[in-house]
Protein backbone atom coordinates (compact mmCIF):
# COMPACT_ATOMS: atom_id res chain seq x y z
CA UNK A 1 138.03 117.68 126.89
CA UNK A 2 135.99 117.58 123.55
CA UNK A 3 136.52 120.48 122.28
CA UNK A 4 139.27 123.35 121.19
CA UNK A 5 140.24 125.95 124.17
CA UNK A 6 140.70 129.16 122.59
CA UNK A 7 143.39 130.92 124.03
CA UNK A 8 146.61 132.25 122.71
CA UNK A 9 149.52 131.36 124.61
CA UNK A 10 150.50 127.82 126.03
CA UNK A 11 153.60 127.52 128.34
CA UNK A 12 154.97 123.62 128.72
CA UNK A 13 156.80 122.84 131.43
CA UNK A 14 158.56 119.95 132.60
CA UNK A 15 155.36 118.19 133.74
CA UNK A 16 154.02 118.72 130.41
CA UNK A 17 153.13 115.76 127.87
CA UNK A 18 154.24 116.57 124.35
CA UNK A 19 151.65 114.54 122.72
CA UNK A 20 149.35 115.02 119.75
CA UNK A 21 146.42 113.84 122.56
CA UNK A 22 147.80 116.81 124.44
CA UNK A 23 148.24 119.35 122.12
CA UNK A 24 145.32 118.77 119.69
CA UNK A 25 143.01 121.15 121.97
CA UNK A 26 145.34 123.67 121.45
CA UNK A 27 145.36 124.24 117.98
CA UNK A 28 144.83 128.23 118.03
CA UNK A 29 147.42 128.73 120.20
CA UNK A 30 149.54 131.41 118.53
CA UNK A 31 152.75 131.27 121.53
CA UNK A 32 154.36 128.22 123.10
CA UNK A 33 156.70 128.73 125.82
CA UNK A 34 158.85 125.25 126.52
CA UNK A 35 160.46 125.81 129.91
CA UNK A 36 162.28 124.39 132.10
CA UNK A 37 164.45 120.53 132.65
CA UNK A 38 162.40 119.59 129.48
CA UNK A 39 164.51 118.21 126.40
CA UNK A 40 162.64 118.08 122.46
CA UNK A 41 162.91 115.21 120.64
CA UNK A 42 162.74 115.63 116.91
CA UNK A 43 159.39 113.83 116.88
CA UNK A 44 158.39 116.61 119.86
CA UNK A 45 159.12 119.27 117.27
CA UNK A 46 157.57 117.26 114.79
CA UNK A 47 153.97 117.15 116.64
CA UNK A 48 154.51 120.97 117.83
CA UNK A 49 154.41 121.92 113.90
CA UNK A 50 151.67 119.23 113.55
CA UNK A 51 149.34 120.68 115.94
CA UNK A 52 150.52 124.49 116.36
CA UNK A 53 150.18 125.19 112.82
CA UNK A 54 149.32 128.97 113.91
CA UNK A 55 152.15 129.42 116.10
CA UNK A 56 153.60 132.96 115.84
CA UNK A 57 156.01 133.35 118.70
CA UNK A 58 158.16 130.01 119.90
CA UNK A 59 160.75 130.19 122.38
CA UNK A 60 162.07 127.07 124.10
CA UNK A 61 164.06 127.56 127.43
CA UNK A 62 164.53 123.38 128.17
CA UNK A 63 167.29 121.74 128.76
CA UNK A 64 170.57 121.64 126.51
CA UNK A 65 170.05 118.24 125.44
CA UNK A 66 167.78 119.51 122.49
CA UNK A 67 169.38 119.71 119.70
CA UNK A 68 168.07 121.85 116.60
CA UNK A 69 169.50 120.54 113.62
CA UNK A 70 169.19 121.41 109.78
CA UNK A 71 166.31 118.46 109.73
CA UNK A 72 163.91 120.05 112.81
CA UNK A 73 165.00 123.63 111.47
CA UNK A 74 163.03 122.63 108.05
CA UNK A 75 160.31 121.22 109.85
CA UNK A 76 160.09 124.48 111.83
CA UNK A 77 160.63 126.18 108.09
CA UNK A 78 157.96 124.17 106.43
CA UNK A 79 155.46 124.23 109.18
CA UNK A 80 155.15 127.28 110.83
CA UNK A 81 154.57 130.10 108.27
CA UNK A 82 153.30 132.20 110.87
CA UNK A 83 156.21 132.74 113.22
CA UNK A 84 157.45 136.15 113.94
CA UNK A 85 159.19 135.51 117.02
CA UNK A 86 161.87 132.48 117.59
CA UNK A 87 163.95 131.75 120.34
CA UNK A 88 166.19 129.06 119.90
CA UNK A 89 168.62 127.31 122.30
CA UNK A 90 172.25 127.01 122.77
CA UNK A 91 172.52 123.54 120.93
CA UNK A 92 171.49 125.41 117.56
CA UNK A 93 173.73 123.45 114.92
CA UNK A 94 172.50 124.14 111.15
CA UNK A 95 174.26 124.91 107.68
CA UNK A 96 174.15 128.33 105.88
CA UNK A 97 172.01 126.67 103.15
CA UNK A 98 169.51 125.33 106.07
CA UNK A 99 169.95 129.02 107.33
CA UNK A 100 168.82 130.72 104.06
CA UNK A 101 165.64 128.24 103.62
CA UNK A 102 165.01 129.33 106.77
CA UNK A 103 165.38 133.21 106.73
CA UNK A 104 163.53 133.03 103.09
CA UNK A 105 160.29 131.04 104.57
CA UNK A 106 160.15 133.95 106.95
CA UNK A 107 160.41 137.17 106.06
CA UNK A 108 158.10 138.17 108.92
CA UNK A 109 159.96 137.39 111.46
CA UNK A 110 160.39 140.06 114.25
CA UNK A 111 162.38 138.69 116.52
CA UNK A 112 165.37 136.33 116.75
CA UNK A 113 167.42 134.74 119.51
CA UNK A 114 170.07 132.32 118.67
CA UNK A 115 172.43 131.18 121.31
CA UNK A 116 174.59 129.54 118.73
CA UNK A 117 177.71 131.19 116.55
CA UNK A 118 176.79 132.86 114.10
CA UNK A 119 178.59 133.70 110.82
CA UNK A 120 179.09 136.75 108.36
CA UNK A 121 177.26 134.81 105.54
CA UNK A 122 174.08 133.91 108.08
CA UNK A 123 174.01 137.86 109.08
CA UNK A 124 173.84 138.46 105.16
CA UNK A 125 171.28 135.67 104.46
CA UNK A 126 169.30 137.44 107.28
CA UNK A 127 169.11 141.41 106.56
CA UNK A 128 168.38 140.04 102.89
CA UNK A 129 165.07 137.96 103.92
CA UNK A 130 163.92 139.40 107.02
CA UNK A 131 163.78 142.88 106.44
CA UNK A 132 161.17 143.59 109.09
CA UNK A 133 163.45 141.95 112.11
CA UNK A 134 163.78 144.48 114.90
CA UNK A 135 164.97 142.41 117.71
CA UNK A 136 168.10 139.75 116.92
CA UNK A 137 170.29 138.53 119.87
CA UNK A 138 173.01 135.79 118.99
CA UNK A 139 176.86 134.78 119.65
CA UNK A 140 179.14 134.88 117.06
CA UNK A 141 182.71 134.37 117.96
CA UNK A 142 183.41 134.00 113.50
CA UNK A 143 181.70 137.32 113.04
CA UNK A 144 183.15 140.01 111.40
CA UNK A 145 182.82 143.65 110.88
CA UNK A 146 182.05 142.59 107.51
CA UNK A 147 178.41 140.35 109.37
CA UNK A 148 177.73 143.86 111.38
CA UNK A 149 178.10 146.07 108.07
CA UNK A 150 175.31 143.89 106.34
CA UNK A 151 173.16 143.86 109.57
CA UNK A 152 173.63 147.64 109.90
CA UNK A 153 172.62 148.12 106.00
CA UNK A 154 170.32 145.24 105.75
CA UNK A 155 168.15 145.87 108.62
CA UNK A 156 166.33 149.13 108.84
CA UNK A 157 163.72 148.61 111.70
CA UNK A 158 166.29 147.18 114.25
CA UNK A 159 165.93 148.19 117.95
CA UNK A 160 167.63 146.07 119.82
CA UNK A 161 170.64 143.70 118.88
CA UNK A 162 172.12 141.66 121.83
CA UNK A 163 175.77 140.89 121.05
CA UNK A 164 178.09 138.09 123.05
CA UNK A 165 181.37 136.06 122.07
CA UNK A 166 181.41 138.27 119.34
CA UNK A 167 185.69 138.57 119.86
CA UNK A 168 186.44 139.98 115.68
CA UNK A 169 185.07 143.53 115.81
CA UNK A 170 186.79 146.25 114.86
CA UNK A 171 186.59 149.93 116.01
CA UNK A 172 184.59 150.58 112.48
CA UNK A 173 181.36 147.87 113.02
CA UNK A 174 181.15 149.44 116.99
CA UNK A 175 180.73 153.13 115.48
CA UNK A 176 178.10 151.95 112.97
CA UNK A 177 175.94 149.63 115.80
């Protein structure tokens, strides 16, 4: 191949190479799909910022040996300015101040789905800097009504939210979702 394809979407299975000689003709692609027994290696992520630069929807369905980390989540941050739509998998393991670099560098976003816990002071961070988020789905067995009171007030476009292990709610956060 010598030149770009132009296409949008690009799924990646686990056949796939993950390699700047790979993904180079795919520069326009605005959604990757990772499916699959296929584990990221930081450098993976890495070369998908690298040569996705226009990404706007990522969602990675591979294995759960991935793990994103505070590191690959500001390489996501930094990198892909573009993203609206993020789907993230179970091994999800970053800091509130990771978290709020995060939510800050995109303020676009539409949708979010974290398979990790979440806290009270991430659902904050997040109805704060990503006002336009309509769609979140996560786990949270540390959240509070106090998390669901600032997604509730914080998030004005929401249309679906997608609750589980979320074992702290109160009669009072159920009557306001």
């Amino acid at each position: 191949i010598s030149h770009k394809i132009a296409f949008d979407k690009l799924a990646i299975d686990s056949h796939a190479n993950i390699s700047p000689y790979f993904l180079k003709y795919f520069s326009n692609v605005k959604s990757l799909h990772v499916r699959g027994n296929i584990s990221l290696s930081f450098p993976d992520i890495r070369i998908i910022c690298q040569y996705l630069p226009r990404l706007e929807t990522f969602k990675f369905d591979g294995t759960n040996e991935t793990e994103f980390d505070d590191v690959t989540i500001d390489i996501i941050s930094s990198s892909l300015k573009n993203l609206k739509h993020l789907y993230l998998p179970e091994l999800l393991k970053f800091g509130v101040s990771c978290f709020d670099n995060f939510a800050k560098s995109h303020s676009n976003l539409i949708s979010l789905s974290l398979t990790s816990g979440m806290l009270d002071e991430q659902l904050l961070i997040l109805s704060t800097n990503c006002p336009k988020l309509s769609h979140l789905s996560f786990s949270g067995q540390f959240v509070t009504d106090s998390g669901i009171i600032h997604l509730v007030n914080g998030l004005k476009y929401i249309k679906e939210l997608h609750l589980w292990g979320v074992y702290h709610l109160t009669d009072e956060s159920v009557r306001l979702i």
